[in-house]
C-alpha atoms as a PDB file:
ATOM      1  CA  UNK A   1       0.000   0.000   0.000  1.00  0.00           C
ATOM      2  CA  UNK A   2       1.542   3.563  -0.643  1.00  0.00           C
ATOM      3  CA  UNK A   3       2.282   6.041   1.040  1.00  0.00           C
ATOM      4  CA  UNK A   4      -0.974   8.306   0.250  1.00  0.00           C
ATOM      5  CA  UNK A   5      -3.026   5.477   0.232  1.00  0.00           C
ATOM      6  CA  UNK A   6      -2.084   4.809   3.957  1.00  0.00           C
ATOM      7  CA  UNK A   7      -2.776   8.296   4.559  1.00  0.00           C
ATOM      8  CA  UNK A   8      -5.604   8.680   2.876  1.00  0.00           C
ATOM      9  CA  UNK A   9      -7.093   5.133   5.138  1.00  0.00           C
ATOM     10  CA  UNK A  10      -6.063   6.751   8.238  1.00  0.00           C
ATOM     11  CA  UNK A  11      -8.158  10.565   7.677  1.00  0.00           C
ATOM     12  CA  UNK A  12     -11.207   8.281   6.559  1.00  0.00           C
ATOM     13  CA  UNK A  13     -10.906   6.241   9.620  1.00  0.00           C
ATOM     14  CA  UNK A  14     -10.417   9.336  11.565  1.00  0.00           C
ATOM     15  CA  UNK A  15     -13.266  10.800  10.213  1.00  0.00           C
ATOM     16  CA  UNK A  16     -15.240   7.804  10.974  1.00  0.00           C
ATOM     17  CA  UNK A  17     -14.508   7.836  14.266  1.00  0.00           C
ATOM     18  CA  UNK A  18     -15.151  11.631  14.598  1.00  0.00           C
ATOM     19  CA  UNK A  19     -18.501  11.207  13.240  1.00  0.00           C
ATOM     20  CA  UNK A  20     -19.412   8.926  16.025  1.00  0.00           C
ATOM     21  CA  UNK A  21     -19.127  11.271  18.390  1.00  0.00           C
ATOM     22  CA  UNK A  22     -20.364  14.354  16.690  1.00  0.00           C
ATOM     23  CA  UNK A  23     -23.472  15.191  18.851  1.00  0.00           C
ATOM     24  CA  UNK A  24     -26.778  14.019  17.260  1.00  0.00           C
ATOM     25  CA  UNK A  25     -28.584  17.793  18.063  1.00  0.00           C
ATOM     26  CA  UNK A  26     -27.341  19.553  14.916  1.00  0.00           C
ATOM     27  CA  UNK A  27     -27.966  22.867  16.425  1.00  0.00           C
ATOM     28  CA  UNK A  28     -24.689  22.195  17.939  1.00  0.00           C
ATOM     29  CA  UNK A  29     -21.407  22.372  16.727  1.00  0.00           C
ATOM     30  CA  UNK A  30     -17.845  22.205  17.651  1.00  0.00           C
ATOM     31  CA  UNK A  31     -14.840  24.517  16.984  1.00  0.00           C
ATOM     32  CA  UNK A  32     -13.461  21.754  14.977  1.00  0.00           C
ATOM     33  CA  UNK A  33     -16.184  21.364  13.199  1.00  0.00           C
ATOM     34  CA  UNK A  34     -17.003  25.028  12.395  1.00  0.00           C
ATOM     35  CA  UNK A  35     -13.085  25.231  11.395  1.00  0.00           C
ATOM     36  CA  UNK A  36     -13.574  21.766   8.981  1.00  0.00           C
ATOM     37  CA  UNK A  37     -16.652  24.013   7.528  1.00  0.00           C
ATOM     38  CA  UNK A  38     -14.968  27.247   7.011  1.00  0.00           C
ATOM     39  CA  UNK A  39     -12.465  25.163   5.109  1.00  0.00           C
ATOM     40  CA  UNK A  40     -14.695  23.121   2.760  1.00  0.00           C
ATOM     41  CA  UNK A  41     -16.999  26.645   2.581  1.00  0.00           C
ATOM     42  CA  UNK A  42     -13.027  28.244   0.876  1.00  0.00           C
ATOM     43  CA  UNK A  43     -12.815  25.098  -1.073  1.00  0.00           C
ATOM     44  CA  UNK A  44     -16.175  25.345  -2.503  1.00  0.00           C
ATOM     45  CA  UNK A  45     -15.811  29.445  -3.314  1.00  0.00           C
ATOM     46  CA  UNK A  46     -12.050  28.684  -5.172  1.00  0.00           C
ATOM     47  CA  UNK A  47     -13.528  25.827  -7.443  1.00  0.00           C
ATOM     48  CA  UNK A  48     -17.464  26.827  -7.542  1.00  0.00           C
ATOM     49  CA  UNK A  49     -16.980  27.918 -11.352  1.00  0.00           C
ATOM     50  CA  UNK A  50     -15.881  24.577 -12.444  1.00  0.00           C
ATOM     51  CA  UNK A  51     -18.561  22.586 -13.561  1.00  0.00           C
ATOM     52  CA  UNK A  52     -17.332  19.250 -13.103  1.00  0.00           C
ATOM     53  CA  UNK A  53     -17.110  20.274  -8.974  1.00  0.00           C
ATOM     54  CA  UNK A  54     -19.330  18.730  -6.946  1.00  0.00           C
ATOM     55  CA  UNK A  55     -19.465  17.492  -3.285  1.00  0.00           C
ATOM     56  CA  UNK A  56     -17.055  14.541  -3.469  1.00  0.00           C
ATOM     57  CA  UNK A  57     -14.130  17.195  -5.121  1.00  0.00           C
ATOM     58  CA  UNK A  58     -14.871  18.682  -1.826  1.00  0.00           C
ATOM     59  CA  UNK A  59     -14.321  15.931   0.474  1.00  0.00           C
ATOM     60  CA  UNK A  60     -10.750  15.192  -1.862  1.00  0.00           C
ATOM     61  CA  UNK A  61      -9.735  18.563  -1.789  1.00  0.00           C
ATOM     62  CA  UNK A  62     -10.470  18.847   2.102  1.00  0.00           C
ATOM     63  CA  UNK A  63      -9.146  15.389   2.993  1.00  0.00           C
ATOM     64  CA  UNK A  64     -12.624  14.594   4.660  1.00  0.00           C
ATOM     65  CA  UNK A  65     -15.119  11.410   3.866  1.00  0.00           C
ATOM     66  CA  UNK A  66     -17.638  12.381   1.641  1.00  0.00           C
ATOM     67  CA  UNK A  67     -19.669  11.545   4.582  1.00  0.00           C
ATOM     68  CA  UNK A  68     -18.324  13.551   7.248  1.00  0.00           C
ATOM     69  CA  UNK A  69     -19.073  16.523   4.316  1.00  0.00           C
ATOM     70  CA  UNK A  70     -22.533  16.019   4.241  1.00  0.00           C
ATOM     71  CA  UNK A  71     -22.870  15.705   8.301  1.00  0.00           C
ATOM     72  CA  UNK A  72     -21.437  19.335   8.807  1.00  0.00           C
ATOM     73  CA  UNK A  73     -23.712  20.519   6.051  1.00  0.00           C
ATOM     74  CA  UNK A  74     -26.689  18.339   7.586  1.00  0.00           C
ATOM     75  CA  UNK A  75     -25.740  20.098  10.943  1.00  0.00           C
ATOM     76  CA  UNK A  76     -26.334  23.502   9.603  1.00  0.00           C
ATOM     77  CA  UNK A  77     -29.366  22.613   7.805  1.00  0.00           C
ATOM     78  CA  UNK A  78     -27.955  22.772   4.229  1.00  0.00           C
ATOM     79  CA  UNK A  79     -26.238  20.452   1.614  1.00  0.00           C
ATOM     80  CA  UNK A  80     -22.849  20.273  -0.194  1.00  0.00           C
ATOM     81  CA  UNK A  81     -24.537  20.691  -3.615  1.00  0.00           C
ATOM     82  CA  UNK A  82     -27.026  23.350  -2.186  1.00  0.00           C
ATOM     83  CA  UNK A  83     -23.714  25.226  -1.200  1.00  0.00           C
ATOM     84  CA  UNK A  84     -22.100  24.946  -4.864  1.00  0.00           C
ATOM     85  CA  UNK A  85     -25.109  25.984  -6.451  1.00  0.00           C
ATOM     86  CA  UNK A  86     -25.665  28.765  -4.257  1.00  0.00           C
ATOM     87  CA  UNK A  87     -22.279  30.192  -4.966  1.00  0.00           C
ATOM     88  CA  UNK A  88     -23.138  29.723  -8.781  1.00  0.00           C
ATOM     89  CA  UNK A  89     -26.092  31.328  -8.589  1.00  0.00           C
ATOM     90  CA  UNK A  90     -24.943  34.579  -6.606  1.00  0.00           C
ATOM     91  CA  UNK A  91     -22.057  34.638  -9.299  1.00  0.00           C
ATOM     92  CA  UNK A  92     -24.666  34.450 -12.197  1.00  0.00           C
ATOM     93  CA  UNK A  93     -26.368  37.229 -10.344  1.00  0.00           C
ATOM     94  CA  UNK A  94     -23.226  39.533  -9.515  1.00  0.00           C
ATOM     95  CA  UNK A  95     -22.322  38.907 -13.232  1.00  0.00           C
ATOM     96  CA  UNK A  96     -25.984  39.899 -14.487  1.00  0.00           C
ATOM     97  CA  UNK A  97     -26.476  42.536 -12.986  1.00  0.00           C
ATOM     98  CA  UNK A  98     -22.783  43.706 -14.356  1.00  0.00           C
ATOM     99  CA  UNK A  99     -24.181  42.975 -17.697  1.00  0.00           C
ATOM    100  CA  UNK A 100     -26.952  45.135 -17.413  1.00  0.00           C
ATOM    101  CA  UNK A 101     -24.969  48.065 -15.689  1.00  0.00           C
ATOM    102  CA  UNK A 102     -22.485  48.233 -17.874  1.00  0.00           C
ATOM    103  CA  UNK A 103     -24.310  47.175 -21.089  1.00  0.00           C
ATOM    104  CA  UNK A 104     -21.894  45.016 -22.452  1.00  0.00           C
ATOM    105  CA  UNK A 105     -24.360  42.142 -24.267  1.00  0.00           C
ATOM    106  CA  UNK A 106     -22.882  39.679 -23.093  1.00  0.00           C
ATOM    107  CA  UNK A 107     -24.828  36.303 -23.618  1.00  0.00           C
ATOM    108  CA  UNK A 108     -26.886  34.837 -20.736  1.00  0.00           C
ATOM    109  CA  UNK A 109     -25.229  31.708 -21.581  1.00  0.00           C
ATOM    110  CA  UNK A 110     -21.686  32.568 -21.504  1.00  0.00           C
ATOM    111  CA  UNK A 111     -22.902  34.319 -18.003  1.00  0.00           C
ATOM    112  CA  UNK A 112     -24.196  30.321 -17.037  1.00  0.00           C
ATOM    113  CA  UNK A 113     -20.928  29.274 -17.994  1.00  0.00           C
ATOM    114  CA  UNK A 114     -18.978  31.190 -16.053  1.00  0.00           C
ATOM    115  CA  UNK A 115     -20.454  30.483 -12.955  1.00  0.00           C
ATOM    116  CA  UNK A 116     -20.254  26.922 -13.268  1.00  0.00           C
ATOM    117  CA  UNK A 117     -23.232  25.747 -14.955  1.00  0.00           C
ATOM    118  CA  UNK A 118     -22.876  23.656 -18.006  1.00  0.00           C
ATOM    119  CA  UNK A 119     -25.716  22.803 -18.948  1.00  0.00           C
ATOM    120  CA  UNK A 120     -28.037  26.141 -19.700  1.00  0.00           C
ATOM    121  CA  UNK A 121     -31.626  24.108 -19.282  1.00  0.00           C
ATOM    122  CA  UNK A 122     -30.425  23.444 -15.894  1.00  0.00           C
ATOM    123  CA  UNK A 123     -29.254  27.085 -14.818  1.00  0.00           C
ATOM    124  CA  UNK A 124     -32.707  28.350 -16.286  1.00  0.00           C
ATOM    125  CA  UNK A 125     -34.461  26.129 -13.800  1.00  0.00           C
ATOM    126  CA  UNK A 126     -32.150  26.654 -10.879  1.00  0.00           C
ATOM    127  CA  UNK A 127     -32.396  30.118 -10.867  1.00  0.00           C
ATOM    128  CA  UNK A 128     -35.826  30.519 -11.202  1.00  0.00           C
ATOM    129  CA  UNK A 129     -36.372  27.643  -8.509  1.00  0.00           C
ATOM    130  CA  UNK A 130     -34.320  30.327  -6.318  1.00  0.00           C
ATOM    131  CA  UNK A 131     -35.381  33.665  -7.152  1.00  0.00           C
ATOM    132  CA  UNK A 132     -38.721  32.944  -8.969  1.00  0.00           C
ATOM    133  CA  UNK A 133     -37.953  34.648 -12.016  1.00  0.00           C
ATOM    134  CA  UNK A 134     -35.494  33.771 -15.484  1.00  0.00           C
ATOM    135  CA  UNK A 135     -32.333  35.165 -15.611  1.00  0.00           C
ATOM    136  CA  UNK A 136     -33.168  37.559 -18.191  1.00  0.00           C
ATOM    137  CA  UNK A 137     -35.870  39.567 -16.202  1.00  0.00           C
ATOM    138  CA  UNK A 138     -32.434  40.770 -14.142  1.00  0.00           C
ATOM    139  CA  UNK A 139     -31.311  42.763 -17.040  1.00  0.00           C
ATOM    140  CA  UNK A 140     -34.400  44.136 -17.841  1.00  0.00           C
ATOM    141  CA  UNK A 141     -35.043  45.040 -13.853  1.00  0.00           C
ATOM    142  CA  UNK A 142     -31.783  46.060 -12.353  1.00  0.00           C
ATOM    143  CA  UNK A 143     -31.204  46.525  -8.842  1.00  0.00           C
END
């Protein structure tokens, strides 16, 4: 077994173990825990735009289970994809509402694109799911 495969083994394990004795009330949380967040919440805004990311690039990246992941999400209510999408979506909106301000025509699509979406159907739906509107009524009703 190598080197990183012994090390990988041994943060799973420890994660294991951590997760048995993470409290079962998930309005509490631990230091370590809320540090382990703050680190996959970085993780999540460096890579958000990539639209291969998703929750188990997370749990590589931060060395966690993908398990353990979705327990500190599941303790503050949310998920690991809810997260990534969110960031997406406030991205499509910062870069809408750029569009609109500075007039530059810029394709809705390319906008998707660039905040991780690839497939446009699916940003259509996801925004409106959030914000109960299309993307396109932002550049016609700037805030």
């Amino acid at each position: 077994m190598s080197g990183l495969t012994k090390d990988h083994m041994r943060l799973a394990l420890l994660d294991l173990l951590g997760a048995l004795f993470v409290p079962s009330d998930p309005g509490h949380t631990s230091l370590h825990a809320d540090r382990l967040f703050a680190r996959i919440c970085g993780v999540i805004s460096e890579r958000f735009a990539d639209p291969d990311f998703g929750p188990a690039d997370v749990a590589v990246e931060t060395g966690l289970s993908l398990r353990y992941v979705q327990k500190l999400f599941t303790a503050r209510s949310s998920t690991c994809s809810r997260s990534i999408n969110s960031a997406r979506l406030e991205r499509a909106v910062f870069l809408l509402k750029r569009r609109s301000l500075m007039k530059t025509g810029q394709p809705i699509r390319e906008i998707a694109l660039a905040s991780g979406f690839a497939d446009y159907a699916h940003f259509n739906r996801t925004f409106r799911r959030k914000f109960g509107h299309y993307p396109s009524f932002l550049l016609q009703h700037p805030k």
